[in-house]
PDB file of N, CA and C in Angstrom:
ATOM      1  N   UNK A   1       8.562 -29.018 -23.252  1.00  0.00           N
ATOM      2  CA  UNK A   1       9.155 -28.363 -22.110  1.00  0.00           C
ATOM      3  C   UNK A   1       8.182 -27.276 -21.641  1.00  0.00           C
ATOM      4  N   UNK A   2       7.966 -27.014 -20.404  1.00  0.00           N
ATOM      5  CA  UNK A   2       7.076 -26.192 -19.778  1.00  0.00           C
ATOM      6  C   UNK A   2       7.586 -25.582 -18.519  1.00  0.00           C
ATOM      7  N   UNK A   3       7.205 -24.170 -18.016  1.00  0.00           N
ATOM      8  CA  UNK A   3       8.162 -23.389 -16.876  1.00  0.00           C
ATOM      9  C   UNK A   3       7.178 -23.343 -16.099  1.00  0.00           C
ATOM     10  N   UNK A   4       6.908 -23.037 -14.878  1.00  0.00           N
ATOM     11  CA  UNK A   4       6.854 -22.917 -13.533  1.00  0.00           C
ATOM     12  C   UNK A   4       7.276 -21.253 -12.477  1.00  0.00           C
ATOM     13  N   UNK A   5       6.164 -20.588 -12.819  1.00  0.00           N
ATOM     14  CA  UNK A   5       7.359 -19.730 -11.061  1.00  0.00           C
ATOM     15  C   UNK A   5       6.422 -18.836 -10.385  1.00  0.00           C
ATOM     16  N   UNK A   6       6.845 -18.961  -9.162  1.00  0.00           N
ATOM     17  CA  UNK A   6       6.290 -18.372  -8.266  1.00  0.00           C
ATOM     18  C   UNK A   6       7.346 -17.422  -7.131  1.00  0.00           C
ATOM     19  N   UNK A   7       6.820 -16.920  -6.325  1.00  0.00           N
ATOM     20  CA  UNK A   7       7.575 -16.088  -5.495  1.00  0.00           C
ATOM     21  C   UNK A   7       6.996 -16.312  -4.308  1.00  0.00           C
ATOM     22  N   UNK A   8       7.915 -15.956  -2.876  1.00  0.00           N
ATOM     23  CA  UNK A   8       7.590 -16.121  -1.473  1.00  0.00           C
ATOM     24  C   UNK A   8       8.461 -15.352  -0.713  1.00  0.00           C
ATOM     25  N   UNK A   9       7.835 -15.260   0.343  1.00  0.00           N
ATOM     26  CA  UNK A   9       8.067 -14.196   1.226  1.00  0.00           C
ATOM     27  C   UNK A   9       8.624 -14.528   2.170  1.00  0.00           C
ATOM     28  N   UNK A  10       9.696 -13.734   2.338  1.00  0.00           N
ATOM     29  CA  UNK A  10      10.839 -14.415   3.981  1.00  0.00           C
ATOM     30  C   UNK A  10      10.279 -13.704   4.342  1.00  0.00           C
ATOM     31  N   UNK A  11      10.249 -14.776   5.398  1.00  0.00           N
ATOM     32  CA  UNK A  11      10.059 -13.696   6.860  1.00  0.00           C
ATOM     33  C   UNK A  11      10.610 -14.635   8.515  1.00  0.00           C
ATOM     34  N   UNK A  12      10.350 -13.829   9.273  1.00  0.00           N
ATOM     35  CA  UNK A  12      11.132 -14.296  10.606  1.00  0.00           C
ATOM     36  C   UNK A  12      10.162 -13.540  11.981  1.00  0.00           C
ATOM     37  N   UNK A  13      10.157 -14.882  12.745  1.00  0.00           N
ATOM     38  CA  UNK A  13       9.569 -14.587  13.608  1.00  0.00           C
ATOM     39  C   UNK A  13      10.071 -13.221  14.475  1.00  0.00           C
ATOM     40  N   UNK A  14       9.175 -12.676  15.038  1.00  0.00           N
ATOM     41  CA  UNK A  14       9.955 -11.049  16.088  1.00  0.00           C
ATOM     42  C   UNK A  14       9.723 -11.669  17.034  1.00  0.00           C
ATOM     43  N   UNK A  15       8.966 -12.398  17.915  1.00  0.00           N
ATOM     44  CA  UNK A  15       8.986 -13.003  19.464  1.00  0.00           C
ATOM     45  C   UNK A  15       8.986 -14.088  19.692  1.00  0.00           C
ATOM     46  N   UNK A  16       9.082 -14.671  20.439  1.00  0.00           N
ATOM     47  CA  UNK A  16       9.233 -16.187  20.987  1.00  0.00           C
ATOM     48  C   UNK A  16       7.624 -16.836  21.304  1.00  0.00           C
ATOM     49  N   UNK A  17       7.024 -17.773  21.111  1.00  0.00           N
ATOM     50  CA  UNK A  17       6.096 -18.002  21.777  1.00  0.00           C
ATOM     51  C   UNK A  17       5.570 -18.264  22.974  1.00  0.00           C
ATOM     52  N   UNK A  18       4.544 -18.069  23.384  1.00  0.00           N
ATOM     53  CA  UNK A  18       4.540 -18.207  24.759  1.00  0.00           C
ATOM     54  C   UNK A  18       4.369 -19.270  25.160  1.00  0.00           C
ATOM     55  N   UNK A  19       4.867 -19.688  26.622  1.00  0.00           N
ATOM     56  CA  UNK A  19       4.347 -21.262  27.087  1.00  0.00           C
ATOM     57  C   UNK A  19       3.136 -21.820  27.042  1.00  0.00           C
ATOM     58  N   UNK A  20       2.403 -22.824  26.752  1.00  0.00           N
ATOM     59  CA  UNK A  20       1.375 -23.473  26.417  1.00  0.00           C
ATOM     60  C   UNK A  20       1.295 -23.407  27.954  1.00  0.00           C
ATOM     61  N   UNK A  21      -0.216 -23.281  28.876  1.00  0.00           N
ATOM     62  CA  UNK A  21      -0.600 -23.993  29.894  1.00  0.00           C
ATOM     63  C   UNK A  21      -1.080 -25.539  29.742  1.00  0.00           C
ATOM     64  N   UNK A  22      -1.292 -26.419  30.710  1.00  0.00           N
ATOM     65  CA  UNK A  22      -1.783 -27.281  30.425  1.00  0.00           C
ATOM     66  C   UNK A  22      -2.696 -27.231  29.439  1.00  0.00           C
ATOM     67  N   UNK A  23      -2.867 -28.542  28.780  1.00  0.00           N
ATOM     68  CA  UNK A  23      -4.284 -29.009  27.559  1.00  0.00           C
ATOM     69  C   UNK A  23      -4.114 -27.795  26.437  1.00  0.00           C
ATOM     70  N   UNK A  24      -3.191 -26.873  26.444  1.00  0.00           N
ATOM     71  CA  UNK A  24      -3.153 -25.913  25.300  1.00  0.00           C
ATOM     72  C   UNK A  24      -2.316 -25.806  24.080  1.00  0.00           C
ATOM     73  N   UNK A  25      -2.613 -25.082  23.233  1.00  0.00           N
ATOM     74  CA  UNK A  25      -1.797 -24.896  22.264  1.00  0.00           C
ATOM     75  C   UNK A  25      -0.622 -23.493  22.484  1.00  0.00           C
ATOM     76  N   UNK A  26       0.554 -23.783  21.901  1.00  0.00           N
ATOM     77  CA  UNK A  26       1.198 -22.859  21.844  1.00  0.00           C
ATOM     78  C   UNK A  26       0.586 -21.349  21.521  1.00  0.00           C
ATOM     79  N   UNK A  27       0.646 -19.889  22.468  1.00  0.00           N
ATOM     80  CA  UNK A  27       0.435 -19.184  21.958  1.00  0.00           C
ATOM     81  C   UNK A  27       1.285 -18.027  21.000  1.00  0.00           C
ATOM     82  N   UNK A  28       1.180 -17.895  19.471  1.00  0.00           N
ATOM     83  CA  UNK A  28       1.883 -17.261  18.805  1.00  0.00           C
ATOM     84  C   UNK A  28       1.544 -16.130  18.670  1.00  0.00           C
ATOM     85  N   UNK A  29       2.448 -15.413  18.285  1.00  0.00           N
ATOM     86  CA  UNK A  29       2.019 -13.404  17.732  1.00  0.00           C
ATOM     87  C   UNK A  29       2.200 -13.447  16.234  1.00  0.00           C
ATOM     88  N   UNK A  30       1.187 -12.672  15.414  1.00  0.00           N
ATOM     89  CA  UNK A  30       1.122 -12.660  14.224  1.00  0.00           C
ATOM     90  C   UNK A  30       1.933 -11.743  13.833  1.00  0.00           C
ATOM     91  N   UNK A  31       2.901 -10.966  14.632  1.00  0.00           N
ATOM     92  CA  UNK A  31       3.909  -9.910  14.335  1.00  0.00           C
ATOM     93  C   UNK A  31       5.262 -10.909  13.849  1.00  0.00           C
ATOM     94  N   UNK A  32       5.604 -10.096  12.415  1.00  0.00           N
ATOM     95  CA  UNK A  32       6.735 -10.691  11.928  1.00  0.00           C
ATOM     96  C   UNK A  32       7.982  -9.847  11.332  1.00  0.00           C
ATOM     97  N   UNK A  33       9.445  -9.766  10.977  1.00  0.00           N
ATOM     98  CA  UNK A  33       9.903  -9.160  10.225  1.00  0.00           C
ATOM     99  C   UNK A  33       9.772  -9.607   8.503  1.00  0.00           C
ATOM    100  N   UNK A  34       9.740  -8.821   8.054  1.00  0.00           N
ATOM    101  CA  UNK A  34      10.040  -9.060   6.302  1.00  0.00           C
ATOM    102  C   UNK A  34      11.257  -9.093   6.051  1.00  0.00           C
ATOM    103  N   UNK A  35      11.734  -9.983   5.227  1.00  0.00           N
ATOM    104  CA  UNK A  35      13.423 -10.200   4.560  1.00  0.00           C
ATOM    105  C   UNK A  35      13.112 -10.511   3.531  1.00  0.00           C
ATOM    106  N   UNK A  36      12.250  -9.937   3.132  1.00  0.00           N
ATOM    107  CA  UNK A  36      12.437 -10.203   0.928  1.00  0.00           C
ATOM    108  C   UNK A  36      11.468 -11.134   0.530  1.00  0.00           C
ATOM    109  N   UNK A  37      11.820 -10.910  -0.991  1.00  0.00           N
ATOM    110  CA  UNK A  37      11.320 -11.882  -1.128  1.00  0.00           C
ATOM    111  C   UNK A  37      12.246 -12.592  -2.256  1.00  0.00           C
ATOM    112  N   UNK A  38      11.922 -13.498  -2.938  1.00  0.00           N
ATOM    113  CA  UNK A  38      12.789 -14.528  -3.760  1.00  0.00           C
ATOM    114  C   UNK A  38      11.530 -15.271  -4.572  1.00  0.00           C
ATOM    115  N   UNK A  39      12.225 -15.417  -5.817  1.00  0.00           N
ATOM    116  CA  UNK A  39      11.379 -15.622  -7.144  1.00  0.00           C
ATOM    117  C   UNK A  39      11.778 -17.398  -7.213  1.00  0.00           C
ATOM    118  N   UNK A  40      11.004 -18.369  -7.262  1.00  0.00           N
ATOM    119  CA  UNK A  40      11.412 -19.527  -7.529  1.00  0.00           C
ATOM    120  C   UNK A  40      11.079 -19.861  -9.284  1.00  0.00           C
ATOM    121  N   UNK A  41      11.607 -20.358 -10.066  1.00  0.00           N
ATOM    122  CA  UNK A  41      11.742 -20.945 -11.234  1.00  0.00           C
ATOM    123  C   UNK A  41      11.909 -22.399 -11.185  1.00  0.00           C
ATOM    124  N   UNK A  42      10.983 -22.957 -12.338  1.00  0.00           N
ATOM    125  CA  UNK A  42      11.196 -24.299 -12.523  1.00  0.00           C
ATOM    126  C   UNK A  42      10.777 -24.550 -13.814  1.00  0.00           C
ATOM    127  N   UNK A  43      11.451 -25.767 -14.840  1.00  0.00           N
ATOM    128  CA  UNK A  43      11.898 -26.219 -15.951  1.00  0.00           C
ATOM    129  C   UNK A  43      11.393 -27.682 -16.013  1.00  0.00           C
ATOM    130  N   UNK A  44      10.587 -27.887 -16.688  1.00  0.00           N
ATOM    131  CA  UNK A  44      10.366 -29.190 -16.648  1.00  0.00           C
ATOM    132  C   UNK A  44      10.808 -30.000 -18.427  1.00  0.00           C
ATOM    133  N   UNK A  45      11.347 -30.734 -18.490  1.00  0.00           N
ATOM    134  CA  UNK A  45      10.523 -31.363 -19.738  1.00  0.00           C
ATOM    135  C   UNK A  45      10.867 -32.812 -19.660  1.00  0.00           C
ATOM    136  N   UNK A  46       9.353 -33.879 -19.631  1.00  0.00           N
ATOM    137  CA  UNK A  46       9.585 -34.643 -19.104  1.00  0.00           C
ATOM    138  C   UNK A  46       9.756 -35.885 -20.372  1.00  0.00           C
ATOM    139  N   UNK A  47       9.954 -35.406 -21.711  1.00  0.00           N
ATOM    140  CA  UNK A  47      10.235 -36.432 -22.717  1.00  0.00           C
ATOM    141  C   UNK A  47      11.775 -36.293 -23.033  1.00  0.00           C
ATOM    142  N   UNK A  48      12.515 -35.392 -22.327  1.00  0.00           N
ATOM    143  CA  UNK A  48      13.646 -35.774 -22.591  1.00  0.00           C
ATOM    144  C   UNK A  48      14.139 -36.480 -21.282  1.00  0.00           C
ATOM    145  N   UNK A  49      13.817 -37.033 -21.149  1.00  0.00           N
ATOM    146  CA  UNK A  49      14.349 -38.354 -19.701  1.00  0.00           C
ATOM    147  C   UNK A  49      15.230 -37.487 -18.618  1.00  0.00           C
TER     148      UNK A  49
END
């Protein structure tokens, strides 16, 4: 048996993106809110079926 964990970061966009002009890519803002963060865990053991 062997564990796993990592953590990640909520977050949420603050603006909307802007309209693409023709032939373009969406333009985004690198401005964001923070909402935490959260610890992921994981359990493996793969000889007990």
């Amino acid at each position: 048996m062997f564990g796993r964990e990592t953590s990640k970061q909520l977050v949420q966009e603050t603006r909307q993106p802007q309209p693409a002009q023709p032939g373009a890519v969406l333009d985004y803002d690198y401005e964001y809110q923070r909402n935490g963060v959260i610890n992921i865990f994981m359990l493996l053991a793969p000889q007990e079926g």
